[in-house]
Protein backbone atom coordinates (compact mmCIF):
# COMPACT_ATOMS: atom_id res chain seq x y z
CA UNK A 1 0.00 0.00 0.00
CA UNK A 2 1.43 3.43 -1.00
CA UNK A 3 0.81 5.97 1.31
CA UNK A 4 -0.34 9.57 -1.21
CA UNK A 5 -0.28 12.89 -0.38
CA UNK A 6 -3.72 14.72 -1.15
CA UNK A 7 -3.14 16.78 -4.84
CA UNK A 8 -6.20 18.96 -3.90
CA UNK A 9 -7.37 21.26 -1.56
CA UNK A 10 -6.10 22.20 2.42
CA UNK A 11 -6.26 19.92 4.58
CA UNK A 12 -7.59 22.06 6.78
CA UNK A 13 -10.04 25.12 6.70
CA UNK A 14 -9.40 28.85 7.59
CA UNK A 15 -10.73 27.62 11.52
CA UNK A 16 -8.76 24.68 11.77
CA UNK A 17 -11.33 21.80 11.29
CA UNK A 18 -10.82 18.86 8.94
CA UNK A 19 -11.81 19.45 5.00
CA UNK A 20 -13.17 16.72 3.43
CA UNK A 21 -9.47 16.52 1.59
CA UNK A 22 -7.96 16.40 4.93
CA UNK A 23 -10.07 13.41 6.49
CA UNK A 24 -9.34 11.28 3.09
CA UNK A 25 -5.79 11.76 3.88
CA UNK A 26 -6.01 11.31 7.47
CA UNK A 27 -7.88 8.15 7.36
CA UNK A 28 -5.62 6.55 4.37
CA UNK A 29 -2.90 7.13 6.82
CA UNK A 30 -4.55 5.32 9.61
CA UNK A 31 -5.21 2.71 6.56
CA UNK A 32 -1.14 2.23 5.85
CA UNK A 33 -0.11 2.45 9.82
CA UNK A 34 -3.13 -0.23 10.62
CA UNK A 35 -1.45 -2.31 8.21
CA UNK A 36 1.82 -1.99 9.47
CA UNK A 37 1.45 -2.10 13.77
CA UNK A 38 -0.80 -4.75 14.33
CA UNK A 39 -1.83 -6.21 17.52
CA UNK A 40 -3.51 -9.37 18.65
CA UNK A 41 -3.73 -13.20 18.69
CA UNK A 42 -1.94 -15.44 16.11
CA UNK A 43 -5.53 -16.19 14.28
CA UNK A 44 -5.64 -12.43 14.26
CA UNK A 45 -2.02 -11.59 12.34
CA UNK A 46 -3.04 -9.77 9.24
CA UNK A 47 -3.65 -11.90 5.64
CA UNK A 48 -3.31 -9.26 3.01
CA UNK A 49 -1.16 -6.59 1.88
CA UNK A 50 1.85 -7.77 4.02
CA UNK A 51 5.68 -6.19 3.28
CA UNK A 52 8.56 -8.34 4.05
CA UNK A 53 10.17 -6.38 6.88
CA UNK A 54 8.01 -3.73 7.55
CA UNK A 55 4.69 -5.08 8.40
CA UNK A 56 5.23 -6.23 11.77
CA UNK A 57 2.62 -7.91 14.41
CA UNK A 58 2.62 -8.15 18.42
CA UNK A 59 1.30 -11.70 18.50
CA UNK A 60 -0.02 -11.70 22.47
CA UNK A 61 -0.47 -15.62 22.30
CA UNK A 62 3.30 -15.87 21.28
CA UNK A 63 4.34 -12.82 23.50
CA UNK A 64 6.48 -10.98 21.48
CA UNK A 65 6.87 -8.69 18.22
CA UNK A 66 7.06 -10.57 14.72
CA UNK A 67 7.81 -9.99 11.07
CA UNK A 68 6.63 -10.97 8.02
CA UNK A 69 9.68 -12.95 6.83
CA UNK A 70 7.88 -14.46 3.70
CA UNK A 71 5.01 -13.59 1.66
CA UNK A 72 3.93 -16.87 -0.14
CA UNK A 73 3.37 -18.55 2.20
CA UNK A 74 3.19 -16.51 4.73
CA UNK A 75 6.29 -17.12 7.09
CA UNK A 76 6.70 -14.59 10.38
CA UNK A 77 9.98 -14.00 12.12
CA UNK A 78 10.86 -12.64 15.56
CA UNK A 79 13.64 -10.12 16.29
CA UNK A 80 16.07 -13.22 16.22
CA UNK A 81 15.48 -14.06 12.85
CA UNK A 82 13.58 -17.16 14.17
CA UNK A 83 10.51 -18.62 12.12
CA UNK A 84 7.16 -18.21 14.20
CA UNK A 85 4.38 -20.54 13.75
């Protein structure tokens, strides 16, 4: 997922709020960090749109912070370099 800048409008009005511009971009950013810094069980590490490297997981039933080491199949990694199922 490429993260975009908007191409039209502020981002914000003359008072400060959110245009419509700025909450696209806003959310799509939420969107690419969601994707990224993940959180959860092992039946809840993320399926799609995985980076090797950079989308990483805490896996609480493992207790620790994974990788994604491989992309088909899907192989994840801890900090060691060690394949977790």
């Amino acid at each position: 997922m490429k993260l975009n800048l908007p191409d039209s409008g502020p981002i914000v009005d003359v008072d400060g709020n959110l245009t419509k511009t700025g909450l696209a971009f806003f959310s799509s950013v939420a969107d690419f960090i969601s994707l990224r810094f993940g959180t959860g069980s092992t039946a809840d590490r993320p399926k799609t749109q995985l980076e090797i490297g950079v989308t990483q997981f805490y896996d609480t039933t493992v207790g620790k912070m994974i990788w994604v080491k491989s992309v088909k199949p899907t192989v994840w990694m801890d900090a060691t370099g060690t394949v977790v199922p």
